[in-house]
N, C-alpha and C. Protein backbone atom coordinates (compact mmCIF):
# COMPACT_ATOMS: atom_id res chain seq x y z
N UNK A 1 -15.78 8.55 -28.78
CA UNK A 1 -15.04 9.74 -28.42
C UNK A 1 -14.69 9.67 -26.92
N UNK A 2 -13.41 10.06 -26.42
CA UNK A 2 -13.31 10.06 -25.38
C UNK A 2 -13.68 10.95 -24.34
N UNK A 3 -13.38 11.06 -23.23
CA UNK A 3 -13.64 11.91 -22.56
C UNK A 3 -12.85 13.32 -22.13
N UNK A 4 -13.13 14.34 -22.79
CA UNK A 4 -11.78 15.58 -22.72
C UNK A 4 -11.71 15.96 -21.36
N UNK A 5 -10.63 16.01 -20.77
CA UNK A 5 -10.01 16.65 -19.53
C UNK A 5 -9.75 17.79 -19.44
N UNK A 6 -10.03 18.94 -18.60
CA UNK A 6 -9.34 20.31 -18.57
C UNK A 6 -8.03 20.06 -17.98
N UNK A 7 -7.48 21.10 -18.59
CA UNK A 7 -5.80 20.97 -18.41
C UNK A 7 -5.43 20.58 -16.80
N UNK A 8 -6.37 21.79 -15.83
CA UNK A 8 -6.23 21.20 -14.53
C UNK A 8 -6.28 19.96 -13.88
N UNK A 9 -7.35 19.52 -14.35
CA UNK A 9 -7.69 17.87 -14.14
C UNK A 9 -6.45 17.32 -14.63
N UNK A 10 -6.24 17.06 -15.96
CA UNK A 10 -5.13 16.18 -16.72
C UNK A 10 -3.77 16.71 -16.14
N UNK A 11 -3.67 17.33 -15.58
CA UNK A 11 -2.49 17.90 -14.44
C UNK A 11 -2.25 17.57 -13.19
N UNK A 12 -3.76 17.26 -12.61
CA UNK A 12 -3.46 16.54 -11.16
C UNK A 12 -3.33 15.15 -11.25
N UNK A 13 -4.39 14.58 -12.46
CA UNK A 13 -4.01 13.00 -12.97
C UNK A 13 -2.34 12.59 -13.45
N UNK A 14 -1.79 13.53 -14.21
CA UNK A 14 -0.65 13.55 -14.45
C UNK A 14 0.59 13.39 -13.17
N UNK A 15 -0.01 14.74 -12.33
CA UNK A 15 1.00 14.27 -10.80
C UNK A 15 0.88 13.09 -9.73
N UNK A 16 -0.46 12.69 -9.96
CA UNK A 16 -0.50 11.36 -9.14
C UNK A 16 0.13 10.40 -9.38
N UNK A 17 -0.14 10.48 -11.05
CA UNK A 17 0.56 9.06 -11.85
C UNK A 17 1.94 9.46 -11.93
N UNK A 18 2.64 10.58 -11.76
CA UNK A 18 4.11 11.03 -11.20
C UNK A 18 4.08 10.31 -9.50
N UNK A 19 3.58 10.52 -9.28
CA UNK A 19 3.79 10.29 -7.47
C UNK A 19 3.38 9.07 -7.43
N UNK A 20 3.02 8.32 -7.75
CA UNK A 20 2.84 6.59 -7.49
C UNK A 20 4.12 5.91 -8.16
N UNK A 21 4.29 6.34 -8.95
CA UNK A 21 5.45 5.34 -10.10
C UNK A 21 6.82 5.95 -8.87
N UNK A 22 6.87 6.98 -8.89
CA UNK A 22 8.06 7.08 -7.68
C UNK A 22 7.78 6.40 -6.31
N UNK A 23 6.73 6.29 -5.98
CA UNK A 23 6.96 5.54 -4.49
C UNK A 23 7.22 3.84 -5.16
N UNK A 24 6.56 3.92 -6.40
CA UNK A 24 6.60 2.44 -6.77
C UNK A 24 7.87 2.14 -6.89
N UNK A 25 9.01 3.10 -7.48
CA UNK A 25 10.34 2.91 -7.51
C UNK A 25 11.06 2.79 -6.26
N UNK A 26 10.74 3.63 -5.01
CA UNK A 26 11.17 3.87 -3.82
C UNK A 26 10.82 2.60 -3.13
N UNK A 27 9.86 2.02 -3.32
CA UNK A 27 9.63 0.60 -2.21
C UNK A 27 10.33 -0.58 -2.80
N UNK A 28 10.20 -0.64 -4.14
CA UNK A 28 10.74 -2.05 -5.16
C UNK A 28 12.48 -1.84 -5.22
N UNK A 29 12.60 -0.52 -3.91
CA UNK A 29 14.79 -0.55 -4.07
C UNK A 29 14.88 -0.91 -2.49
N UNK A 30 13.87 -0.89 -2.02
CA UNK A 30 14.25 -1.25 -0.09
C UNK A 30 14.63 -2.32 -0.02
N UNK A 31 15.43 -2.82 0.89
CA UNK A 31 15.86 -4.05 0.79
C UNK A 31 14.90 -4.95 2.09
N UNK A 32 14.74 -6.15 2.58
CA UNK A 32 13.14 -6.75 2.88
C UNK A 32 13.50 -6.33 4.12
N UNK A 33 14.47 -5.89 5.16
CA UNK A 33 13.72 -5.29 6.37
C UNK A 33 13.77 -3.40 6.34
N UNK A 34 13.96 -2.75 5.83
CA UNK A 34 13.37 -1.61 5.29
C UNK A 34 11.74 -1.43 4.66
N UNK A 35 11.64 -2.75 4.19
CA UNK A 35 10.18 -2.56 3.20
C UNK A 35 9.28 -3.34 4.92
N UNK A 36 9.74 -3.89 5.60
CA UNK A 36 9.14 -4.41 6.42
C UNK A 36 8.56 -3.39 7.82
N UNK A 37 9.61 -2.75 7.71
CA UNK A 37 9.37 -1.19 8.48
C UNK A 37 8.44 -0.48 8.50
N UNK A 38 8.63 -0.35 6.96
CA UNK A 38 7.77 0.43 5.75
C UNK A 38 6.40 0.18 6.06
N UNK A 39 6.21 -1.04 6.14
CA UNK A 39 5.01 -1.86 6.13
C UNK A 39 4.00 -1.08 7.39
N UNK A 40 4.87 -1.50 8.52
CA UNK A 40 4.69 -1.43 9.88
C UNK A 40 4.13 -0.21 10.34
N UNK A 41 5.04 0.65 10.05
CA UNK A 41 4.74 2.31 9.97
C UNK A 41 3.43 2.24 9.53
N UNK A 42 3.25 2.67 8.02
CA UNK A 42 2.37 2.78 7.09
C UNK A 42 0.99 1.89 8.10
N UNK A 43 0.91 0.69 8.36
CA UNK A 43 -0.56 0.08 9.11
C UNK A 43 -0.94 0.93 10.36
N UNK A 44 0.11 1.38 10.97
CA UNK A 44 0.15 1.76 12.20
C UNK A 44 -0.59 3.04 12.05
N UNK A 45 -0.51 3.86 10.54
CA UNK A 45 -0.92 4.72 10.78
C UNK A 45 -2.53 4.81 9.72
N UNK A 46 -2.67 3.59 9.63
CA UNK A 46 -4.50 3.40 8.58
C UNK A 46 -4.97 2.00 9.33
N UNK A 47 -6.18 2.51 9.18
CA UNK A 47 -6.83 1.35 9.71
C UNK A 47 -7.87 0.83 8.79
N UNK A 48 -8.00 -0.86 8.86
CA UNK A 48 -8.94 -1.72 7.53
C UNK A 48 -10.21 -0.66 7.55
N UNK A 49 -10.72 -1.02 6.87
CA UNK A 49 -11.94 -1.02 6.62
C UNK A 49 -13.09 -0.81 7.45
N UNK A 50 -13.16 -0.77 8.76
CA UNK A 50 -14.19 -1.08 9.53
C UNK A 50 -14.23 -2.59 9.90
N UNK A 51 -12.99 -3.66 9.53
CA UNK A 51 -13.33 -4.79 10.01
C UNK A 51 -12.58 -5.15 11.41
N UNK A 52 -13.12 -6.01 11.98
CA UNK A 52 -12.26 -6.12 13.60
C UNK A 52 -11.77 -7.60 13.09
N UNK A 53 -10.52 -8.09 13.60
CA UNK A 53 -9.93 -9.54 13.60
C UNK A 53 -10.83 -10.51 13.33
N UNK A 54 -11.38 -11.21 12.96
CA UNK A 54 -12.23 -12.75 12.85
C UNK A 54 -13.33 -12.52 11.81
N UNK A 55 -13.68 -11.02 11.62
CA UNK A 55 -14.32 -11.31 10.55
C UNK A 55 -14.46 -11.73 9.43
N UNK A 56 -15.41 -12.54 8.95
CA UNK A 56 -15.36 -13.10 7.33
C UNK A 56 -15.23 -12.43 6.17
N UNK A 57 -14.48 -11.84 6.49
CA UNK A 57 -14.22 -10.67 5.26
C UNK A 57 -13.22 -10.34 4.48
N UNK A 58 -12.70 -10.39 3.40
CA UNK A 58 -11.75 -10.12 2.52
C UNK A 58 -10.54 -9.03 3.49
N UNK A 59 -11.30 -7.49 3.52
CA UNK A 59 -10.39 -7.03 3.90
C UNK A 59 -9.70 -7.47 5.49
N UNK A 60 -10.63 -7.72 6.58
CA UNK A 60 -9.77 -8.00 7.84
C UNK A 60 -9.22 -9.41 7.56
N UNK A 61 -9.62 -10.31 6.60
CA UNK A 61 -8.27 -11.54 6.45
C UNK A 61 -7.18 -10.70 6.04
N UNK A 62 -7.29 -9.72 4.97
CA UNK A 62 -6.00 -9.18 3.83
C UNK A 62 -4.67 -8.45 5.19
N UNK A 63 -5.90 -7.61 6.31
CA UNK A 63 -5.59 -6.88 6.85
C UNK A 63 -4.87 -7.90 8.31
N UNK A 64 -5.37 -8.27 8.71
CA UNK A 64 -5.36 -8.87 10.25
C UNK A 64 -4.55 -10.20 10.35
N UNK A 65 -4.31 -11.05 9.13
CA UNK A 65 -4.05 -11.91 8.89
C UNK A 65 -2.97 -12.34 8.00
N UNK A 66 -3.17 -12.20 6.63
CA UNK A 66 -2.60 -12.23 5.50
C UNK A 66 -1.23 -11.20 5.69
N UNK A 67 -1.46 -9.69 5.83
CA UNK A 67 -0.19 -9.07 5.89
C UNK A 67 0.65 -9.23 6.75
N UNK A 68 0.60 -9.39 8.51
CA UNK A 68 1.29 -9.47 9.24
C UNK A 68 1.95 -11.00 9.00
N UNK A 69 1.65 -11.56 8.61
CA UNK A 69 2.10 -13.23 8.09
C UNK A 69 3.07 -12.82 7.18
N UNK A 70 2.64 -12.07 6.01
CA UNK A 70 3.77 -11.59 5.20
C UNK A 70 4.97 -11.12 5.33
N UNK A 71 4.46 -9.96 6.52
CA UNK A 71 5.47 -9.42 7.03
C UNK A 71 6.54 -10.03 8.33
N UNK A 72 6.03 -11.36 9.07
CA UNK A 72 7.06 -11.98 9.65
C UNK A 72 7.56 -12.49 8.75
N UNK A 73 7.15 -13.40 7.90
CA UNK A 73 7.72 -13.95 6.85
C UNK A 73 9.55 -13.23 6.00
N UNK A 74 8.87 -12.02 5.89
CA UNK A 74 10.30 -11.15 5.23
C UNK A 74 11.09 -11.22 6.43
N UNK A 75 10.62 -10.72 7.74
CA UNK A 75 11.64 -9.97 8.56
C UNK A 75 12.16 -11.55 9.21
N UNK A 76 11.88 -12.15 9.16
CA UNK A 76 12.73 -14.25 9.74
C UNK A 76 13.66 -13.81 8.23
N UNK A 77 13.52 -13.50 6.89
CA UNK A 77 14.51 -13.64 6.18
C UNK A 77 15.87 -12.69 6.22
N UNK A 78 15.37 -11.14 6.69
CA UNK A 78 16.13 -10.14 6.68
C UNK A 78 17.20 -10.97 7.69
């Protein structure tokens, strides 16, 4: 048996999963220096995990490393 939701609950689950599929639509129509912007903004305003640059760690490689690579990567193509 599953687990029953009150309508409220299954209402805010309902608007999230409304509000993700639209940003999901809104980023997958930017064209790569818009999404690169996007990017830029958006880091500028969260920070990893608690990791600082060099650490051995999933997120400050994903974070410190891996994305900004990504993101020159697009904007040399734009």
């Amino acid at each position: 048996m599953a687990f029953k939701m009150t309508p409220e609950a299954q209402a805010r689950i309902d608007e999230h999963r409304a509000w993700a599929t639209q940003r999901r639509v809104e980023f997958a129509n930017l064209n790569n220096e818009s999404l690169v912007a996007s990017a830029k903004l958006y880091m500028a305003n969260m920070t990893p995990a608690q990791f600082a640059p060099g650490e051995p760690v999933y997120d400050a490689t994903m974070w410190h490393i891996i994305l900004p690579e990504l993101l020159r990567r697009l904007s040399d193509q734009a």
